[in-house]
N, C-alpha and C. Protein backbone atom coordinates (compact mmCIF):
# COMPACT_ATOMS: atom_id res chain seq x y z
N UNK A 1 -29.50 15.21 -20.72
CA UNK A 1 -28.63 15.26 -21.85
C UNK A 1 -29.49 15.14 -23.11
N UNK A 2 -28.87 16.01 -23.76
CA UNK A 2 -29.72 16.06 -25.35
C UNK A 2 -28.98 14.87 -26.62
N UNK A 3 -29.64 14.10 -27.19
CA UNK A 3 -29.02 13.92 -28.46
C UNK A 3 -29.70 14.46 -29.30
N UNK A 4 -29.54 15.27 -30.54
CA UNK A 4 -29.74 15.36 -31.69
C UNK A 4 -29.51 14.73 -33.21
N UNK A 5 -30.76 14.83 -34.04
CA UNK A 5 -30.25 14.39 -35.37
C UNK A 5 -30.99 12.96 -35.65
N UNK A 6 -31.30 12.99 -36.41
CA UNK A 6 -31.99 11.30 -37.03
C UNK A 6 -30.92 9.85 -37.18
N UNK A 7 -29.65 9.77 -37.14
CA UNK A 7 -29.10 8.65 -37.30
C UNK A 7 -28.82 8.51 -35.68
N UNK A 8 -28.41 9.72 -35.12
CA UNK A 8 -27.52 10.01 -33.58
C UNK A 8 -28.59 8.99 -32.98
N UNK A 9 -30.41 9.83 -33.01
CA UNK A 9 -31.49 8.94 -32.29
C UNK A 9 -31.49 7.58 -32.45
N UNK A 10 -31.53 7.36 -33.94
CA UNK A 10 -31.64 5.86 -34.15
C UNK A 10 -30.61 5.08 -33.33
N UNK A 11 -29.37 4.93 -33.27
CA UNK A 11 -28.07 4.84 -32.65
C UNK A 11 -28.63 4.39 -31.17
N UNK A 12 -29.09 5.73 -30.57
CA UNK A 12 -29.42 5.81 -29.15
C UNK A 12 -31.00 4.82 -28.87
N UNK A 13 -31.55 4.64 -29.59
CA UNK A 13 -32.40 3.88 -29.22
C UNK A 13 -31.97 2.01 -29.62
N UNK A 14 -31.04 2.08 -30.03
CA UNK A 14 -30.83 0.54 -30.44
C UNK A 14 -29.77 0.35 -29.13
N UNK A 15 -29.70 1.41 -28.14
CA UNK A 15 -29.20 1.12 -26.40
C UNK A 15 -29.96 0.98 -25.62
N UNK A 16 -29.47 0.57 -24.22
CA UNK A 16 -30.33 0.23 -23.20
C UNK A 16 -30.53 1.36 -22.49
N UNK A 17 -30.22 2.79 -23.03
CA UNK A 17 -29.66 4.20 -21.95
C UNK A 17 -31.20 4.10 -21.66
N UNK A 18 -31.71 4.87 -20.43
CA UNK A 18 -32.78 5.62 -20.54
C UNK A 18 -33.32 6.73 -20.72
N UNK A 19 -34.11 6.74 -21.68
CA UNK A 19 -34.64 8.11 -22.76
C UNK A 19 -36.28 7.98 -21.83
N UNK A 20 -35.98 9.76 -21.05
CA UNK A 20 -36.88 10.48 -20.94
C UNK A 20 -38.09 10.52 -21.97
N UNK A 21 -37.62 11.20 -23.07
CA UNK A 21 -38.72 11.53 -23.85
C UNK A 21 -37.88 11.96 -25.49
N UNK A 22 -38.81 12.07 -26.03
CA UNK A 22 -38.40 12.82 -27.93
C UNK A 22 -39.15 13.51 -28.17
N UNK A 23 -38.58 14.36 -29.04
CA UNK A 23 -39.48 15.83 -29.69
C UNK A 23 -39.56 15.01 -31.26
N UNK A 24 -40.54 15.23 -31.77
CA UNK A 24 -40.55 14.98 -33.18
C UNK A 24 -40.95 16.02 -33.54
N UNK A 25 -41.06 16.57 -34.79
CA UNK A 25 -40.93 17.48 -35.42
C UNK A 25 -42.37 17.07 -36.41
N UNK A 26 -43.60 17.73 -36.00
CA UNK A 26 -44.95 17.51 -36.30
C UNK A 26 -44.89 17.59 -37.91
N UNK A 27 -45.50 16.91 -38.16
CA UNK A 27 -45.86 16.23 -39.86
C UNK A 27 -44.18 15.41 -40.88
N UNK A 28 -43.23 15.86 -40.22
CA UNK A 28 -42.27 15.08 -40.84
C UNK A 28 -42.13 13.11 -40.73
N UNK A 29 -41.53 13.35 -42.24
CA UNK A 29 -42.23 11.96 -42.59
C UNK A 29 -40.65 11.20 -42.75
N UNK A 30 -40.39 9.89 -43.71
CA UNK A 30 -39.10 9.42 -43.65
C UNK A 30 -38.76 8.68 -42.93
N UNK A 31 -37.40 8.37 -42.45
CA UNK A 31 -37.06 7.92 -40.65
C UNK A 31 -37.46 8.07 -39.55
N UNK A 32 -38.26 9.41 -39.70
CA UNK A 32 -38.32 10.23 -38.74
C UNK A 32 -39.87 9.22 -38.08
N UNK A 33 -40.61 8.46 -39.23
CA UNK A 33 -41.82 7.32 -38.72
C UNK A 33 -40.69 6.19 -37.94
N UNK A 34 -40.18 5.65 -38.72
CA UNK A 34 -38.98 4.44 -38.19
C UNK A 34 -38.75 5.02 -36.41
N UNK A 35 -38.34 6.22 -36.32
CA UNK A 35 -37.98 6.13 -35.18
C UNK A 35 -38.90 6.35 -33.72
N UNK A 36 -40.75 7.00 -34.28
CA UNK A 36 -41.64 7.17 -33.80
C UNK A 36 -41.75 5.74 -33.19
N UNK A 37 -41.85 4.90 -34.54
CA UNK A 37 -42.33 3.11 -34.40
C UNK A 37 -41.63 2.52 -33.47
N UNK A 38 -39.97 2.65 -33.47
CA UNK A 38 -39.36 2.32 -32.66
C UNK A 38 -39.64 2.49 -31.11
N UNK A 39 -39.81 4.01 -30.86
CA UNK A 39 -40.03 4.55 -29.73
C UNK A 39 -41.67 4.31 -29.47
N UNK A 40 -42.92 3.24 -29.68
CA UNK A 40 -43.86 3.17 -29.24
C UNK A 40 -43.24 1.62 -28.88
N UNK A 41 -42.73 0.68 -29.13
CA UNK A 41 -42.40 -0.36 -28.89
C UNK A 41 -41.59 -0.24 -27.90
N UNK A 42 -40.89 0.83 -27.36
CA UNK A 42 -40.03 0.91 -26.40
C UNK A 42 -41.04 1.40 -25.21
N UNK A 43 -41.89 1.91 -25.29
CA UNK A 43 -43.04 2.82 -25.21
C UNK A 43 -42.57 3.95 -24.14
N UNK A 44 -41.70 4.55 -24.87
CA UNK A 44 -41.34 6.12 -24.25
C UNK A 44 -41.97 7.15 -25.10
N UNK A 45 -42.27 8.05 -24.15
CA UNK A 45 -42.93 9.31 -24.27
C UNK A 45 -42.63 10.28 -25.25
N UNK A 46 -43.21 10.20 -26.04
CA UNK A 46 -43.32 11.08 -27.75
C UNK A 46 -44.06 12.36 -27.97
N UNK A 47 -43.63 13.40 -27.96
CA UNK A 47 -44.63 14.48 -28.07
C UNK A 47 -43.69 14.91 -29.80
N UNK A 48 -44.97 15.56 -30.29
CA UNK A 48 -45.30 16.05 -31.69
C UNK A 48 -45.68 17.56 -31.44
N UNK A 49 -44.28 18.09 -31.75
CA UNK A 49 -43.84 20.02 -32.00
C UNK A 49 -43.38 20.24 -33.09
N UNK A 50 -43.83 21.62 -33.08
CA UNK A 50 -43.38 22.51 -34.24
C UNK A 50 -41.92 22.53 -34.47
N UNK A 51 -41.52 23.00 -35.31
CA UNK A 51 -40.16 22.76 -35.42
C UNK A 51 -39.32 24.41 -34.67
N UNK A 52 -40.17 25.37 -34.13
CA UNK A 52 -39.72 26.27 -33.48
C UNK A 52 -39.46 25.98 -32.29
N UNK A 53 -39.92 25.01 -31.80
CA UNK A 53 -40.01 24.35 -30.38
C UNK A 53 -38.59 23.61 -30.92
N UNK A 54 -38.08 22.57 -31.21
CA UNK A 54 -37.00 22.08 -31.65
C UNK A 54 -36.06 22.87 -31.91
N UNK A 55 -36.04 23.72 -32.58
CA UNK A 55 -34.71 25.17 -32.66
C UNK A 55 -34.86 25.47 -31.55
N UNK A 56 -35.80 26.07 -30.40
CA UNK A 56 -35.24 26.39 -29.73
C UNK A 56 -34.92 24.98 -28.57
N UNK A 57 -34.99 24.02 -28.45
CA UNK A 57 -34.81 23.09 -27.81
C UNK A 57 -32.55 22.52 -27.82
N UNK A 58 -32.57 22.99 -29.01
CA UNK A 58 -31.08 22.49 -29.50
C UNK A 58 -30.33 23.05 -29.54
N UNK A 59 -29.17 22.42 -29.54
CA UNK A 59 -28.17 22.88 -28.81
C UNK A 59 -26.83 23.13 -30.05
N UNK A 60 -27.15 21.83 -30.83
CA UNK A 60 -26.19 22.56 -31.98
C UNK A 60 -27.16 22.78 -33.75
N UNK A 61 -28.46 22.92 -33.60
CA UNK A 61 -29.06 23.74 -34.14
C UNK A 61 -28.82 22.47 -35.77
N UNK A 62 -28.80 21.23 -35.13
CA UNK A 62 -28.87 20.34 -36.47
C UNK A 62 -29.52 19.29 -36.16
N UNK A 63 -31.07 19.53 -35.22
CA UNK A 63 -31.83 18.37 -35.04
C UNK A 63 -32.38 17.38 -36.00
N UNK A 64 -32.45 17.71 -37.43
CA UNK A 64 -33.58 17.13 -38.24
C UNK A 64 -34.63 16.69 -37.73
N UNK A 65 -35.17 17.26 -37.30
CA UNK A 65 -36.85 17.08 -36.64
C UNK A 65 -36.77 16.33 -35.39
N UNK A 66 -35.69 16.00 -34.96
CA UNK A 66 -35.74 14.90 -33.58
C UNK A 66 -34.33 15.42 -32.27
N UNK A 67 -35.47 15.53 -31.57
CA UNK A 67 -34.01 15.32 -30.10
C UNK A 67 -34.77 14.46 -28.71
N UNK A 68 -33.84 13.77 -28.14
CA UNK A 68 -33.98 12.66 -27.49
C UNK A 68 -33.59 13.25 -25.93
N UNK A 69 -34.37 12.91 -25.09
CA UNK A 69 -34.06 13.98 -23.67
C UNK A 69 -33.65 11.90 -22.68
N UNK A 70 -32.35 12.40 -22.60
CA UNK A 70 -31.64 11.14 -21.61
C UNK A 70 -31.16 11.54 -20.03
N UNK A 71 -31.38 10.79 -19.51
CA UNK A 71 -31.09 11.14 -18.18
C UNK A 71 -29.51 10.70 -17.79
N UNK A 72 -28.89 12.03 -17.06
CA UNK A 72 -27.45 12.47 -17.19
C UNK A 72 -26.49 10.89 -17.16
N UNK A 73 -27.32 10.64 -15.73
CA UNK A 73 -26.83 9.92 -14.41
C UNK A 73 -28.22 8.60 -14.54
N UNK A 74 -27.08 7.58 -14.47
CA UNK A 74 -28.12 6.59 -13.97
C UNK A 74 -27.81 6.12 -12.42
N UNK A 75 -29.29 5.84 -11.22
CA UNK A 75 -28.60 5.94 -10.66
C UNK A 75 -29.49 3.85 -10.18
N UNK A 76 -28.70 3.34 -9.30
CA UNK A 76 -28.67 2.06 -8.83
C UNK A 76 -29.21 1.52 -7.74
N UNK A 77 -30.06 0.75 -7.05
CA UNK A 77 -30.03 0.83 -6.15
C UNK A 77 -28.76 -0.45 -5.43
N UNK A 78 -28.12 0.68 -4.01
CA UNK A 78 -26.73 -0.77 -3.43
C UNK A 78 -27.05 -2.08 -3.37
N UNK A 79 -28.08 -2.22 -3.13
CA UNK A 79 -28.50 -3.72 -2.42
C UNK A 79 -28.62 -4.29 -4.12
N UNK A 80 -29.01 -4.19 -5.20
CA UNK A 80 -28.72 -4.43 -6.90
C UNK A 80 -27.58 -4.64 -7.25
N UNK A 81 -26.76 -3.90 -6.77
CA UNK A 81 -25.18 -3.68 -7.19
C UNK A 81 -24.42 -4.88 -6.39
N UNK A 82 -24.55 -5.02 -5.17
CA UNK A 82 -23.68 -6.04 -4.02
C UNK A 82 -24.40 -7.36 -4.71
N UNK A 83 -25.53 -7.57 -4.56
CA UNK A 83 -25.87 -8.65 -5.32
C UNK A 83 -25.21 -9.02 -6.83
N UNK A 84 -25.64 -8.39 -7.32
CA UNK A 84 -24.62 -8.75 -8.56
C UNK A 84 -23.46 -9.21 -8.72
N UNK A 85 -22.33 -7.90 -7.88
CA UNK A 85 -21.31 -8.35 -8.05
C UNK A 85 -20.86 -9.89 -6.56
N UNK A 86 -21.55 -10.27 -5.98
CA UNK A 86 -21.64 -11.53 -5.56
C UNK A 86 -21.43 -12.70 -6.56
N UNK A 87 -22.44 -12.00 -7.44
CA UNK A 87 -22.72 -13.31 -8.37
C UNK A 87 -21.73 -13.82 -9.26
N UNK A 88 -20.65 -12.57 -9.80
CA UNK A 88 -19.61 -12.58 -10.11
C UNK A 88 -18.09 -13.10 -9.55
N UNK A 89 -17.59 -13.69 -10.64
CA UNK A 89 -16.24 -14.31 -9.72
C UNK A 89 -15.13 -13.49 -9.78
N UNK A 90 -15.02 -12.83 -8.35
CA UNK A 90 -14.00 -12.14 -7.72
C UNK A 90 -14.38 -10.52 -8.14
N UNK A 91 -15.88 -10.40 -8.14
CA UNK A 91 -16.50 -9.10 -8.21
C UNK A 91 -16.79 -8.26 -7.08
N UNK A 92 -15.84 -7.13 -6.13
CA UNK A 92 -16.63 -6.81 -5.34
C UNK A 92 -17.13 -5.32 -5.00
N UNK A 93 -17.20 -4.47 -4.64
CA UNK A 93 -17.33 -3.56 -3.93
C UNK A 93 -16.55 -2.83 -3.14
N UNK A 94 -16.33 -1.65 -3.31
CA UNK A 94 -15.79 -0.65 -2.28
C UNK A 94 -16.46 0.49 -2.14
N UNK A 95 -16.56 0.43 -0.84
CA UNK A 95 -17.22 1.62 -0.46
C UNK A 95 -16.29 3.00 0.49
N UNK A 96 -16.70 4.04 -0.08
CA UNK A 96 -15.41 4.95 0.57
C UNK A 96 -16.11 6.28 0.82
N UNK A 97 -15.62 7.03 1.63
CA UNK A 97 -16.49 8.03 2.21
C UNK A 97 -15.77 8.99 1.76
N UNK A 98 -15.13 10.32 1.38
CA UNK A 98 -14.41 11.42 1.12
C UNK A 98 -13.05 11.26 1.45
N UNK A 99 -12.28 10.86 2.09
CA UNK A 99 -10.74 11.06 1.98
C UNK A 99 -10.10 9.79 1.90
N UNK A 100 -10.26 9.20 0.31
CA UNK A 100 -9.10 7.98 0.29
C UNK A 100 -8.46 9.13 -1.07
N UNK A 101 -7.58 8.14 -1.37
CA UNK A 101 -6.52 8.35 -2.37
C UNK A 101 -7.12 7.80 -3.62
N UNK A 102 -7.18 8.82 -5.14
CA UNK A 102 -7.83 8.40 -6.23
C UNK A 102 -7.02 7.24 -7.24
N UNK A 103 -5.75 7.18 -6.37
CA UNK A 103 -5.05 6.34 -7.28
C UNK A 103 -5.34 4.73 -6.98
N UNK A 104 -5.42 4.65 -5.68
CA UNK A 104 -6.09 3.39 -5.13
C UNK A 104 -7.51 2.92 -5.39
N UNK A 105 -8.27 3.95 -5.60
CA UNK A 105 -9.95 3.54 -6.38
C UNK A 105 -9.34 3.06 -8.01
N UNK A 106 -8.37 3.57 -8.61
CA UNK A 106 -8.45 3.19 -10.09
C UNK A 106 -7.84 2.00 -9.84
N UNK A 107 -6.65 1.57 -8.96
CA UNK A 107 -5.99 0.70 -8.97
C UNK A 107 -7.14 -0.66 -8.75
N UNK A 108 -8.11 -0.53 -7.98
CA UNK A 108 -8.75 -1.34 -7.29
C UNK A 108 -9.65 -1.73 -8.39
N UNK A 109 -10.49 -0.20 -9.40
CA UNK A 109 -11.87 -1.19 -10.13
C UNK A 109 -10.87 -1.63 -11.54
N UNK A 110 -9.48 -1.18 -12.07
CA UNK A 110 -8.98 -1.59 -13.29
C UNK A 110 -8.03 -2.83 -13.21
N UNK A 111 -7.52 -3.04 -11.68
CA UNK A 111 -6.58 -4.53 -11.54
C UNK A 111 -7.72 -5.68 -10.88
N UNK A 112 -9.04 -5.22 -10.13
CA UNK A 112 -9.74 -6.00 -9.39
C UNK A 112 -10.99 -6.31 -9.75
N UNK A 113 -11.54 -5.22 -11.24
CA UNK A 113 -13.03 -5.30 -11.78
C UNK A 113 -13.75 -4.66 -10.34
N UNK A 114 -13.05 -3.72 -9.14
CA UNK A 114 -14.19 -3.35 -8.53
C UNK A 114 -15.17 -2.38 -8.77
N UNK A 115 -15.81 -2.40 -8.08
CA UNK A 115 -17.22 -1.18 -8.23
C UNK A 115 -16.66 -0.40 -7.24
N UNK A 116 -16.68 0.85 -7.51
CA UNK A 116 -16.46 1.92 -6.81
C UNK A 116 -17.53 2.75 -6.46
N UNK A 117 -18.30 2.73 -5.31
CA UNK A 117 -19.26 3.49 -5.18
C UNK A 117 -18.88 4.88 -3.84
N UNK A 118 -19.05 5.89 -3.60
CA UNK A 118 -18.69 6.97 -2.88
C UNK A 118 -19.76 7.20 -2.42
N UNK A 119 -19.58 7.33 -0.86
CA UNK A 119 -20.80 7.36 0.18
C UNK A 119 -20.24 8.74 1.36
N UNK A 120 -21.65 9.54 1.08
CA UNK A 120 -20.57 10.74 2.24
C UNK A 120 -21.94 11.13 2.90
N UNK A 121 -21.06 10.86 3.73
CA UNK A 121 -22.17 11.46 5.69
C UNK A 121 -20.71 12.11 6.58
N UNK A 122 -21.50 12.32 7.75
CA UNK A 122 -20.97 13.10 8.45
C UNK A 122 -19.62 11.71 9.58
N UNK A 123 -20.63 10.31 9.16
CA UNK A 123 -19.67 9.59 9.90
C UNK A 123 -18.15 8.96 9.47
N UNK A 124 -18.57 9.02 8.21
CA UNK A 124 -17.36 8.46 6.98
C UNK A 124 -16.23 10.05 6.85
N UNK A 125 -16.84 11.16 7.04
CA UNK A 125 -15.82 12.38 6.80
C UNK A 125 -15.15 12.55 7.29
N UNK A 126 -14.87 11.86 8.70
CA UNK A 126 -13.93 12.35 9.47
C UNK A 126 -12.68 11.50 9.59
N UNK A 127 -12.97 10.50 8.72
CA UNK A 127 -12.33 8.97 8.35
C UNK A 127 -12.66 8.05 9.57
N UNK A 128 -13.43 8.02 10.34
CA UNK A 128 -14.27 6.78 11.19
C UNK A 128 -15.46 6.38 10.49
N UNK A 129 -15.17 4.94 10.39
CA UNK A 129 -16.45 4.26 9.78
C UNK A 129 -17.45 3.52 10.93
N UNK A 130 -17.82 4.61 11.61
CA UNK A 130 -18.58 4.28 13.09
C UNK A 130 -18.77 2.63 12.90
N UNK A 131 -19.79 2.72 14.75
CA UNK A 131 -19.97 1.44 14.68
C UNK A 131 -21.27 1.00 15.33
């Protein structure tokens, strides 16, 4: 995922998302240092391009010298997640393989705080959760 634009970046770096990388836009000066500075203290990966590289990099063609490359999907590892929500009171887990009902996953993480995680193999598809 792309962000564009000098306030959008600033924004996105005062989060915890994880940022791939930034294009800066070679010799531009301004914020555009603020957010270099920022991003060596974070110490993610900074490359310095032309600004033809940036036009063609964007998507709505109003970078001001900066776009921020984020990754879509974060992903977790289970054994991180079960722990956690352990630690939590009345936090748990569901795990579901391809054929439950979507009204019962919302019912479950918005009345129960659960985690909804979706797991698909060949043993969960057939609705047997082997043994």
């Amino acid at each position: 995922m792309k962000t564009e634009g000098r306030n959008a970046v600033v924004e996105l770096l005062k989060t915890n998302k994880n940022i791939d990388k930034l294009l800066l836009e070679k010799g531009a000066q301004g914020s555009l240092g603020l957010i270099f500075a920022e991003a060596r203290k974070k110490n993610l990966r900074v490359q310095f391009v032309d600004k033809q590289v940036l036009d063609k990099e964007s998507e709505t063609r109003r970078h001001q010298g900066v776009i921020a490359f984020t990754t879509d999907y974060e992903y977790y590892d289970l054994d991180e997640i079960i722990a956690e929500k352990k630690s939590e009171k009345g936090g748990f887990v569901v795990i579901v393989g391809r054929k439950i009902c979507p009204l019962l996953l919302r019912s479950a993480r918005i009345t129960l705080g659960a985690m909804c995680i979706f797991y698909f193999s060949k043993s969960l598809s057939n609705g047997s959760f082997g043994t």
